[in-house]
PDB file of N, CA and C in Angstrom:
ATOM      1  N   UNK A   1     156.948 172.716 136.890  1.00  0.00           N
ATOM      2  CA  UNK A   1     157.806 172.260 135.829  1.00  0.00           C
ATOM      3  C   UNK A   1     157.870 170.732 135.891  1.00  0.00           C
ATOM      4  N   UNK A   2     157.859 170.117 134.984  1.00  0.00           N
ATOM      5  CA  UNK A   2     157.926 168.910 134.499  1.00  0.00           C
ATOM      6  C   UNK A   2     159.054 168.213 134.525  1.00  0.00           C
ATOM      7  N   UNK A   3     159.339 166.504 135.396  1.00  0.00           N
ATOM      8  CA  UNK A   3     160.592 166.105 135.628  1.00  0.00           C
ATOM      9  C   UNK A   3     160.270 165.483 134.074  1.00  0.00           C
ATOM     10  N   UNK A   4     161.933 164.955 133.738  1.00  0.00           N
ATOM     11  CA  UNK A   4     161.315 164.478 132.285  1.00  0.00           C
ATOM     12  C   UNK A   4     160.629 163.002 131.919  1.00  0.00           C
ATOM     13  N   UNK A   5     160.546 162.418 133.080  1.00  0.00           N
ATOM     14  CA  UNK A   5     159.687 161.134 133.121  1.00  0.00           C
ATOM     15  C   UNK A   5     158.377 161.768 132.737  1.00  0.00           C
ATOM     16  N   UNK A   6     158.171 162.648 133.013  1.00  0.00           N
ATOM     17  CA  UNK A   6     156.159 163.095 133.480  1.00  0.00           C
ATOM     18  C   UNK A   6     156.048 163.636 132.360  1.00  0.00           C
ATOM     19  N   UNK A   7     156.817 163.911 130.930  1.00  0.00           N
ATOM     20  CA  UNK A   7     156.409 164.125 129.897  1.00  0.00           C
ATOM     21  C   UNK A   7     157.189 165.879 129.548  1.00  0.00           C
ATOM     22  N   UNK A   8     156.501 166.408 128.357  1.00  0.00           N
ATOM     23  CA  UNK A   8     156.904 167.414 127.739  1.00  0.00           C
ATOM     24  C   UNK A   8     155.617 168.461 128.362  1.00  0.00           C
ATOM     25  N   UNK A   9     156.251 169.988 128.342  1.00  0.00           N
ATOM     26  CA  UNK A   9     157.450 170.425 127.854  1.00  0.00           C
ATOM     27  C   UNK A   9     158.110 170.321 129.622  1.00  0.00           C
ATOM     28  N   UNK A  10     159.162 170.240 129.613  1.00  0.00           N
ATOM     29  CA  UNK A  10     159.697 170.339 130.589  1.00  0.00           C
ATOM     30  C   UNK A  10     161.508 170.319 130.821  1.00  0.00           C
ATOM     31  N   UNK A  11     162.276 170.436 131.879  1.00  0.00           N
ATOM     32  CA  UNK A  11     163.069 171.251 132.738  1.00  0.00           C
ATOM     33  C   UNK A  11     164.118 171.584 131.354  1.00  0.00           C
ATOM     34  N   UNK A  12     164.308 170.170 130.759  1.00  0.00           N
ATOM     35  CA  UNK A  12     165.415 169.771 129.213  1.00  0.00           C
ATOM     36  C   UNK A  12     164.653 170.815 128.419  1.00  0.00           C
ATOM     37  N   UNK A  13     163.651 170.640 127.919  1.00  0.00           N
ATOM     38  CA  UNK A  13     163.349 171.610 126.811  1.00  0.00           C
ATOM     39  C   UNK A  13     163.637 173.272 127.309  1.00  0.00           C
ATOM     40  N   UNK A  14     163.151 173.431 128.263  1.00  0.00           N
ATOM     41  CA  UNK A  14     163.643 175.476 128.857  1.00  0.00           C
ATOM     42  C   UNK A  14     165.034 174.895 129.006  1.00  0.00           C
ATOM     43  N   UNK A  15     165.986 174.357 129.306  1.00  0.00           N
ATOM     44  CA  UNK A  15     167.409 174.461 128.713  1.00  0.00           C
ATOM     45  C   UNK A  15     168.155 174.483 127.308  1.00  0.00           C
ATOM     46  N   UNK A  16     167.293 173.845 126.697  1.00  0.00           N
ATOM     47  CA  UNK A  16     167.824 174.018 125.510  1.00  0.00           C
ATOM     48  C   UNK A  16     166.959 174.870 124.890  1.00  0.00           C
ATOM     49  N   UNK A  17     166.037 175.306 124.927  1.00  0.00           N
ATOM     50  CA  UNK A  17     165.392 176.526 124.789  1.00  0.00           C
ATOM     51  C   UNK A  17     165.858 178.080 125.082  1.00  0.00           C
ATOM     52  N   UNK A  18     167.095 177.999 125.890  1.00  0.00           N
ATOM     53  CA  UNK A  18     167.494 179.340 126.508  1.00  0.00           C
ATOM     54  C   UNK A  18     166.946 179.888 127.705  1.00  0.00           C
ATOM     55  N   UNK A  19     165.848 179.020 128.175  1.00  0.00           N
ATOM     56  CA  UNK A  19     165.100 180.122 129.435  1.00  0.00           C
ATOM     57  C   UNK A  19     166.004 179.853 130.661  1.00  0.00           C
ATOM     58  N   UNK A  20     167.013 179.022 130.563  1.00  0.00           N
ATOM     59  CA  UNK A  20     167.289 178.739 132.229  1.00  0.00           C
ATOM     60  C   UNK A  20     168.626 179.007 131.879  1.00  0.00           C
ATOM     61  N   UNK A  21     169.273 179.905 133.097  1.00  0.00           N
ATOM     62  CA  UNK A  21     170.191 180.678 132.824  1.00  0.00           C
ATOM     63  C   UNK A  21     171.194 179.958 134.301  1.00  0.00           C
ATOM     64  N   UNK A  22     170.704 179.194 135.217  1.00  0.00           N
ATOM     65  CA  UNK A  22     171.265 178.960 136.060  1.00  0.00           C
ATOM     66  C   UNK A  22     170.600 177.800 136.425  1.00  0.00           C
ATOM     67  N   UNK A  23     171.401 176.338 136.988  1.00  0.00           N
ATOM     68  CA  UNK A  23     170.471 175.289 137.415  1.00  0.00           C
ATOM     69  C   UNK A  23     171.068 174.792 139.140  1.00  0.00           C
ATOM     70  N   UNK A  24     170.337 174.408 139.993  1.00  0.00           N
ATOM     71  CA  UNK A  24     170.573 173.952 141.215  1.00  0.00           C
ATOM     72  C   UNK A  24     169.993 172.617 141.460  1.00  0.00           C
ATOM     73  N   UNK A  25     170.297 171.852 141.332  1.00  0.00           N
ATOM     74  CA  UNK A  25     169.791 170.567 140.753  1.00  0.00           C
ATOM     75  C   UNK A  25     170.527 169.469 142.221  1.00  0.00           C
ATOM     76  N   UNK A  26     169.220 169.146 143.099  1.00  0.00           N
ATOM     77  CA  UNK A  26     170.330 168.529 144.423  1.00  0.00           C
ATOM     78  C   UNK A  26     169.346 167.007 144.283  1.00  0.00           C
ATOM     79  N   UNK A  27     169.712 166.159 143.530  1.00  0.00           N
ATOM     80  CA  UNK A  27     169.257 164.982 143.126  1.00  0.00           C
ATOM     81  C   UNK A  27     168.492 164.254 144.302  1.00  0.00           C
ATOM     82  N   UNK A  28     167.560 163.513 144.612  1.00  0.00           N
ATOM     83  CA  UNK A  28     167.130 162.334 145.544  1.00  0.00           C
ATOM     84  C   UNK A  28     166.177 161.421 144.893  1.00  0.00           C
ATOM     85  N   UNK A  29     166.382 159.766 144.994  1.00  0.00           N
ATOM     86  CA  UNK A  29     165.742 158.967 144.514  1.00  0.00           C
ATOM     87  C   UNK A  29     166.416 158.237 142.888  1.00  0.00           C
ATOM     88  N   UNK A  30     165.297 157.056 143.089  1.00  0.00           N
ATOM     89  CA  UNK A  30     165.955 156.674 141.481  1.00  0.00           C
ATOM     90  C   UNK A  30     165.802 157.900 139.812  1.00  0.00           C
ATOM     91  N   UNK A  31     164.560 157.983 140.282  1.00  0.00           N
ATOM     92  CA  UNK A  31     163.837 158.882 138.473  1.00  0.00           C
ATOM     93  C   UNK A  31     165.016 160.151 138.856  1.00  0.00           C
ATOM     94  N   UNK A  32     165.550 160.848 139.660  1.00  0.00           N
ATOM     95  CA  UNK A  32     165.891 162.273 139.853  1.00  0.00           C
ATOM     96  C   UNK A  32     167.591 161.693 139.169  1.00  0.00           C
ATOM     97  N   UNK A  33     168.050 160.337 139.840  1.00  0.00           N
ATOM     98  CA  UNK A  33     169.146 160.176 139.166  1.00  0.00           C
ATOM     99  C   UNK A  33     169.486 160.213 137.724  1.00  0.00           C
ATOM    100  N   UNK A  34     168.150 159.499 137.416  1.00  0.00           N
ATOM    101  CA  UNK A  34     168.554 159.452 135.840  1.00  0.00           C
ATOM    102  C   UNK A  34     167.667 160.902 135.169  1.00  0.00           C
ATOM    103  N   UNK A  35     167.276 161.654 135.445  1.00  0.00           N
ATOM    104  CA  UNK A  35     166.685 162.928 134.999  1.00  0.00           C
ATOM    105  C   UNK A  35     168.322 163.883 135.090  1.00  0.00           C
ATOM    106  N   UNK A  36     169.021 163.351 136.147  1.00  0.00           N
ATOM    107  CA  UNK A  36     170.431 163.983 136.381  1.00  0.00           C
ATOM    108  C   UNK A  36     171.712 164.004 135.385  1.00  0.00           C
ATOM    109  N   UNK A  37     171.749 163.184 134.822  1.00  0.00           N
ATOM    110  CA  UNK A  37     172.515 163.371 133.491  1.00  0.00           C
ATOM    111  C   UNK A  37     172.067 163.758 132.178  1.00  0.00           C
ATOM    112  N   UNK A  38     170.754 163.892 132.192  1.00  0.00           N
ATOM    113  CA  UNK A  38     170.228 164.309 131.497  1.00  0.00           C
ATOM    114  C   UNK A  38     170.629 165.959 131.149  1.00  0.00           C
ATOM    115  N   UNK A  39     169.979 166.485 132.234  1.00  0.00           N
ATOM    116  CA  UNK A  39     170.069 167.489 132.601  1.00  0.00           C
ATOM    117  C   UNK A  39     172.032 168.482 133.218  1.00  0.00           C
ATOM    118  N   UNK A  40     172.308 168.046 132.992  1.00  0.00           N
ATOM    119  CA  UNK A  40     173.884 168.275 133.857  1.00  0.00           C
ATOM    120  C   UNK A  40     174.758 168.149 132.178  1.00  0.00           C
ATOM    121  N   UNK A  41     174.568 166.791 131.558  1.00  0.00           N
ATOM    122  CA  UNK A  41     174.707 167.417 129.903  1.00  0.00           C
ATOM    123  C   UNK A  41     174.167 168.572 129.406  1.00  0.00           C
ATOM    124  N   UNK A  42     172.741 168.643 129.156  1.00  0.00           N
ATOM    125  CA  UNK A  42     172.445 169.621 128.416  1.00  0.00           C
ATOM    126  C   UNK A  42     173.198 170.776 129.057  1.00  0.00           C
ATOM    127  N   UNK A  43     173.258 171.346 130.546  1.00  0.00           N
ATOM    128  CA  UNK A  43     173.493 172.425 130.995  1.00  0.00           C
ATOM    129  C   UNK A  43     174.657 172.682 130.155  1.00  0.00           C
ATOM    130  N   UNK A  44     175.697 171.560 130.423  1.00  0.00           N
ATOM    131  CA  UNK A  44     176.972 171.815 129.491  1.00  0.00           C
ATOM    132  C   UNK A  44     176.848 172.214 128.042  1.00  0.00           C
ATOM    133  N   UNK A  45     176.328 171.538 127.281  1.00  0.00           N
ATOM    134  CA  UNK A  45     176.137 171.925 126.016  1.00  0.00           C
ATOM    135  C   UNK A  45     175.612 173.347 125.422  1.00  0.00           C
ATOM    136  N   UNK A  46     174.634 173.795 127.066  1.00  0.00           N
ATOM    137  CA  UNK A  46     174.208 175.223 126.583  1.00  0.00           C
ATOM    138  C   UNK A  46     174.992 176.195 127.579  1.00  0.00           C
ATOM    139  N   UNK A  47     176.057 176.032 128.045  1.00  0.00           N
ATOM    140  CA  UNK A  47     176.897 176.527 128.681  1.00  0.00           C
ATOM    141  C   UNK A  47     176.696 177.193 129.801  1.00  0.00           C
ATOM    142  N   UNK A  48     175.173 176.694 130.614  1.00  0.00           N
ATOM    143  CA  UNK A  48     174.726 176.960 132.427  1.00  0.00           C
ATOM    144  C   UNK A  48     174.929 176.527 132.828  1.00  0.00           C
ATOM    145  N   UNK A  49     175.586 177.495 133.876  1.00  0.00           N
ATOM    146  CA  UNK A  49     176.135 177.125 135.000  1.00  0.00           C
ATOM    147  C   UNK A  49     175.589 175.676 136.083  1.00  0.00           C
ATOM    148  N   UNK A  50     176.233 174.716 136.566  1.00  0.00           N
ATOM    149  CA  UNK A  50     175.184 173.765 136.993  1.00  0.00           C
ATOM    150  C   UNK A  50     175.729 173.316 138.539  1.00  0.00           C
ATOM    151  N   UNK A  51     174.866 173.117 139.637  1.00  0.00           N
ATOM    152  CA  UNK A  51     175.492 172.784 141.106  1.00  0.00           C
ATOM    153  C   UNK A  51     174.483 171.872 141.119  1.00  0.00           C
ATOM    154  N   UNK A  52     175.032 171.127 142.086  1.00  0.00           N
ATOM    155  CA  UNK A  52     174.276 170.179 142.861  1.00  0.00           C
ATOM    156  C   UNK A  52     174.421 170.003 144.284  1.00  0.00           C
ATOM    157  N   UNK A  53     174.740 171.345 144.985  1.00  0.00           N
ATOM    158  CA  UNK A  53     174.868 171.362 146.778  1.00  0.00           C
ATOM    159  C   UNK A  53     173.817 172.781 147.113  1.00  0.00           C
ATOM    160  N   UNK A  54     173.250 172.870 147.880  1.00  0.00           N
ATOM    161  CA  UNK A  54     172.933 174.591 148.077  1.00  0.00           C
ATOM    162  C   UNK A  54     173.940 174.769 148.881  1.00  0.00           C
ATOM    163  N   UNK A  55     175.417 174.627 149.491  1.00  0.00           N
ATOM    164  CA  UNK A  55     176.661 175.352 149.772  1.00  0.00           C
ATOM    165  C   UNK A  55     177.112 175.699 148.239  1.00  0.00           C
ATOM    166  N   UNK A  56     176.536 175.198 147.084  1.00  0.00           N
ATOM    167  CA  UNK A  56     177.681 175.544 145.982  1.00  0.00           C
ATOM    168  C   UNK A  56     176.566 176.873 145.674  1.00  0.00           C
ATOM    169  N   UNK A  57     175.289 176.460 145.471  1.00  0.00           N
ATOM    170  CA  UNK A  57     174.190 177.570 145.320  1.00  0.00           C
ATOM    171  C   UNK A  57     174.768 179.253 146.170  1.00  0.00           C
ATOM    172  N   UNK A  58     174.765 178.732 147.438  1.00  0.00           N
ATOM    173  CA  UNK A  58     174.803 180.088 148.374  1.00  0.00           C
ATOM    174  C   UNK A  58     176.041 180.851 147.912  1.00  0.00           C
ATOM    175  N   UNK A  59     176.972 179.728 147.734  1.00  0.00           N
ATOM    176  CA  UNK A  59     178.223 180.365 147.443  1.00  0.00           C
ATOM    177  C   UNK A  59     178.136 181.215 145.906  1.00  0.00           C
ATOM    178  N   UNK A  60     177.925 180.338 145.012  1.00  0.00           N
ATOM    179  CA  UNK A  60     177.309 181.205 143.971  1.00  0.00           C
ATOM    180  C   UNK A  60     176.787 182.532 143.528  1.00  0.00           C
ATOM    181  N   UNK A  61     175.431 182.406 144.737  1.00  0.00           N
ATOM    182  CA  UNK A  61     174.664 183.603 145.142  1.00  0.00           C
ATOM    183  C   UNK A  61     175.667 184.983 145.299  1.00  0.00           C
ATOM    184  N   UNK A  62     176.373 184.236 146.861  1.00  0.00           N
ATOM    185  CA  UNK A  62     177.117 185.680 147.537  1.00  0.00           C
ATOM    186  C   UNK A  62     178.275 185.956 145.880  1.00  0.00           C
ATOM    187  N   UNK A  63     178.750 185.145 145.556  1.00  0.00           N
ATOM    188  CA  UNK A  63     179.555 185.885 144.368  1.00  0.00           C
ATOM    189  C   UNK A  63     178.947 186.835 143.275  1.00  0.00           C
ATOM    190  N   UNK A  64     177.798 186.243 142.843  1.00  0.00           N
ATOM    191  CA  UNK A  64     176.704 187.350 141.904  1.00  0.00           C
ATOM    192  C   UNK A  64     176.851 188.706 142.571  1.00  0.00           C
ATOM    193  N   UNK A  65     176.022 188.480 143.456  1.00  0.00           N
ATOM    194  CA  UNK A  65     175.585 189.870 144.656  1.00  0.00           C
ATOM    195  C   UNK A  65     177.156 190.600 144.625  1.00  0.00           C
ATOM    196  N   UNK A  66     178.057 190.038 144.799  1.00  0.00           N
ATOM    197  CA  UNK A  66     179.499 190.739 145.157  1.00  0.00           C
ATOM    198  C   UNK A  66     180.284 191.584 143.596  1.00  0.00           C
ATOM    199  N   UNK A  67     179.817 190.563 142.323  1.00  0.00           N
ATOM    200  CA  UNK A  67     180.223 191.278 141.399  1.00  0.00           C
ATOM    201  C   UNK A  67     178.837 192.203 140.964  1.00  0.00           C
ATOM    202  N   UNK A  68     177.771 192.246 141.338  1.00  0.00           N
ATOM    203  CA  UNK A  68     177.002 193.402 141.102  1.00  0.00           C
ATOM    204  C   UNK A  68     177.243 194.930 141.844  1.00  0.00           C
ATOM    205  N   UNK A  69     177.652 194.626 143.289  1.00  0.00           N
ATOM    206  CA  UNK A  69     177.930 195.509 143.799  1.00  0.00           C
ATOM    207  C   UNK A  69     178.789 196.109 144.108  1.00  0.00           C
ATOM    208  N   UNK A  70     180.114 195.421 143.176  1.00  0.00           N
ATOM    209  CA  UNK A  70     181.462 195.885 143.423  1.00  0.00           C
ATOM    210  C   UNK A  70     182.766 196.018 142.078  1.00  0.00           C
ATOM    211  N   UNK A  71     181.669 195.257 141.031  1.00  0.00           N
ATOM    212  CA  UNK A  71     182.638 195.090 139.711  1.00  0.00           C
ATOM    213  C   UNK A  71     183.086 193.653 139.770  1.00  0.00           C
ATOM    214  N   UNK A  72     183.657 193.275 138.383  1.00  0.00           N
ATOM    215  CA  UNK A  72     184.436 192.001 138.271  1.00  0.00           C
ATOM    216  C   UNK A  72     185.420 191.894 139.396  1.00  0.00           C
ATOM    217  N   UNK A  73     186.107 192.931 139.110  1.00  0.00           N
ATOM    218  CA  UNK A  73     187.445 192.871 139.763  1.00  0.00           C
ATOM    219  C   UNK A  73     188.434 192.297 138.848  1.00  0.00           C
ATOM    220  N   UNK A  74     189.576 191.959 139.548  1.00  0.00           N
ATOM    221  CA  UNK A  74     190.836 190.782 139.030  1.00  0.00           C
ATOM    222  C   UNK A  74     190.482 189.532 139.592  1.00  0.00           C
ATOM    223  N   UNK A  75     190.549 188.620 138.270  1.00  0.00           N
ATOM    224  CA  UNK A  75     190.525 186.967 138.492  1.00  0.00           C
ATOM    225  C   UNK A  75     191.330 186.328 138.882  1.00  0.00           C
ATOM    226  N   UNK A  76     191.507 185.333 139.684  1.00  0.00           N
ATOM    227  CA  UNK A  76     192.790 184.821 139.813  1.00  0.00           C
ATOM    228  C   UNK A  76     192.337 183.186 140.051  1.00  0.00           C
ATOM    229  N   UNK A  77     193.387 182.502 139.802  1.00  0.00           N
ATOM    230  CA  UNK A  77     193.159 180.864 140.363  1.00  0.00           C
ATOM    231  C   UNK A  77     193.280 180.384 141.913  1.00  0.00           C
ATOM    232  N   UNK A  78     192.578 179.048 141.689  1.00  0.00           N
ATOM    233  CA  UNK A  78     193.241 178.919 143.551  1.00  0.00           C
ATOM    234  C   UNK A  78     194.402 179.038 143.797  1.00  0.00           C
ATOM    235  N   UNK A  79     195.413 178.031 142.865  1.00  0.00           N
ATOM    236  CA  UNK A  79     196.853 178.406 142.890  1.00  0.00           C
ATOM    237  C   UNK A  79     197.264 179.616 143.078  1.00  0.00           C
ATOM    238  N   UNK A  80     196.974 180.653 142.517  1.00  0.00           N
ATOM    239  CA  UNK A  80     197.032 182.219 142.384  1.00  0.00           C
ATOM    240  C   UNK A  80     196.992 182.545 143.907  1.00  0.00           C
ATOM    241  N   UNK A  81     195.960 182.319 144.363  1.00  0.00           N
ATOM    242  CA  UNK A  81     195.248 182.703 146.089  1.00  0.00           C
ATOM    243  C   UNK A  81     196.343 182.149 146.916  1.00  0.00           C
ATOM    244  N   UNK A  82     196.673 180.704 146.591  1.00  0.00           N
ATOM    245  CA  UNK A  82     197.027 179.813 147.654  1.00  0.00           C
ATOM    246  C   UNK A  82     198.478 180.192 147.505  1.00  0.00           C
ATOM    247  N   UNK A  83     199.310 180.556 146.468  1.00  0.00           N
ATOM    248  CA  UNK A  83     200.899 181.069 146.379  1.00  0.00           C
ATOM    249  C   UNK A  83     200.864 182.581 147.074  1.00  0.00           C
ATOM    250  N   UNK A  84     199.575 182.960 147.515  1.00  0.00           N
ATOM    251  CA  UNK A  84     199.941 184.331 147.758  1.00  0.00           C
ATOM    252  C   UNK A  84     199.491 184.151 149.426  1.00  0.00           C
ATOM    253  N   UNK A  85     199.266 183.351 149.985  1.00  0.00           N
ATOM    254  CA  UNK A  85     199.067 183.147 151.398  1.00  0.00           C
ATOM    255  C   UNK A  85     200.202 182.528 151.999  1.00  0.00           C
ATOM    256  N   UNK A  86     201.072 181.849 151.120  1.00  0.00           N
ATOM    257  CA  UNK A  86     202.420 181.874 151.592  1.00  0.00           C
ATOM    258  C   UNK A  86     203.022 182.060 151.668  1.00  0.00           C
ATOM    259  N   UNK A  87     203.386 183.290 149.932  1.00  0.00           N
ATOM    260  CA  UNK A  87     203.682 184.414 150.174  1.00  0.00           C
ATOM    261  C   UNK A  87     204.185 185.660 151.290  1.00  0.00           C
ATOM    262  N   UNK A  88     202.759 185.476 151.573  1.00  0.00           N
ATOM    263  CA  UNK A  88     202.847 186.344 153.030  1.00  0.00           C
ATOM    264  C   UNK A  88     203.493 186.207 154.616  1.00  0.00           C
ATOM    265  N   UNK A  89     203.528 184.706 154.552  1.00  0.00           N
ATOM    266  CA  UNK A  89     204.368 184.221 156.106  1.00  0.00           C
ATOM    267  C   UNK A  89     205.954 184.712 155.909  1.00  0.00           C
TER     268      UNK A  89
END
């Protein structure tokens, strides 16, 4: 795949194209910086999901895997989590 310095078609066009459904994008160097807002807009505009750590990736991951194999469940906020751990003392 094509950074977007190196020309068409590439990473921008399969985003706004629909093919990329998830991006992991862990920047290094000058060209990757500015390919980085590039890219981190569009994601927004086409509403994918976008990280830039593989701790945010993995974490990501194990959540997929967890609602495939277990259901949505109930949502809650951190606030939600964090009033209910004090809750408990």
């Amino acid at each position: 795949m094509k950074k977007l310095y190196e020309g068409r078609p590439n990473i921008l066009d399969m985003i706004t194209n629909g093919q990329i459904q998830l991006i992991i994008n862990s920047p290094a160097g000058k060209e990757s910086r500015h390919d980085d807002s590039y890219l981190r807009k569009a994601a927004i505009k086409a509403k994918v999901p976008y990280m830039t750590t593989m701790a945010a990736a993995k974490a990501t991951a194990k959540g997929i895997r967890y609602v495939k194999e277990n259901g949505q469940g109930e949502v809650k906020s951190l606030q939600q989590l964090h009033g209910e751990i004090h809750d408990k003392e």
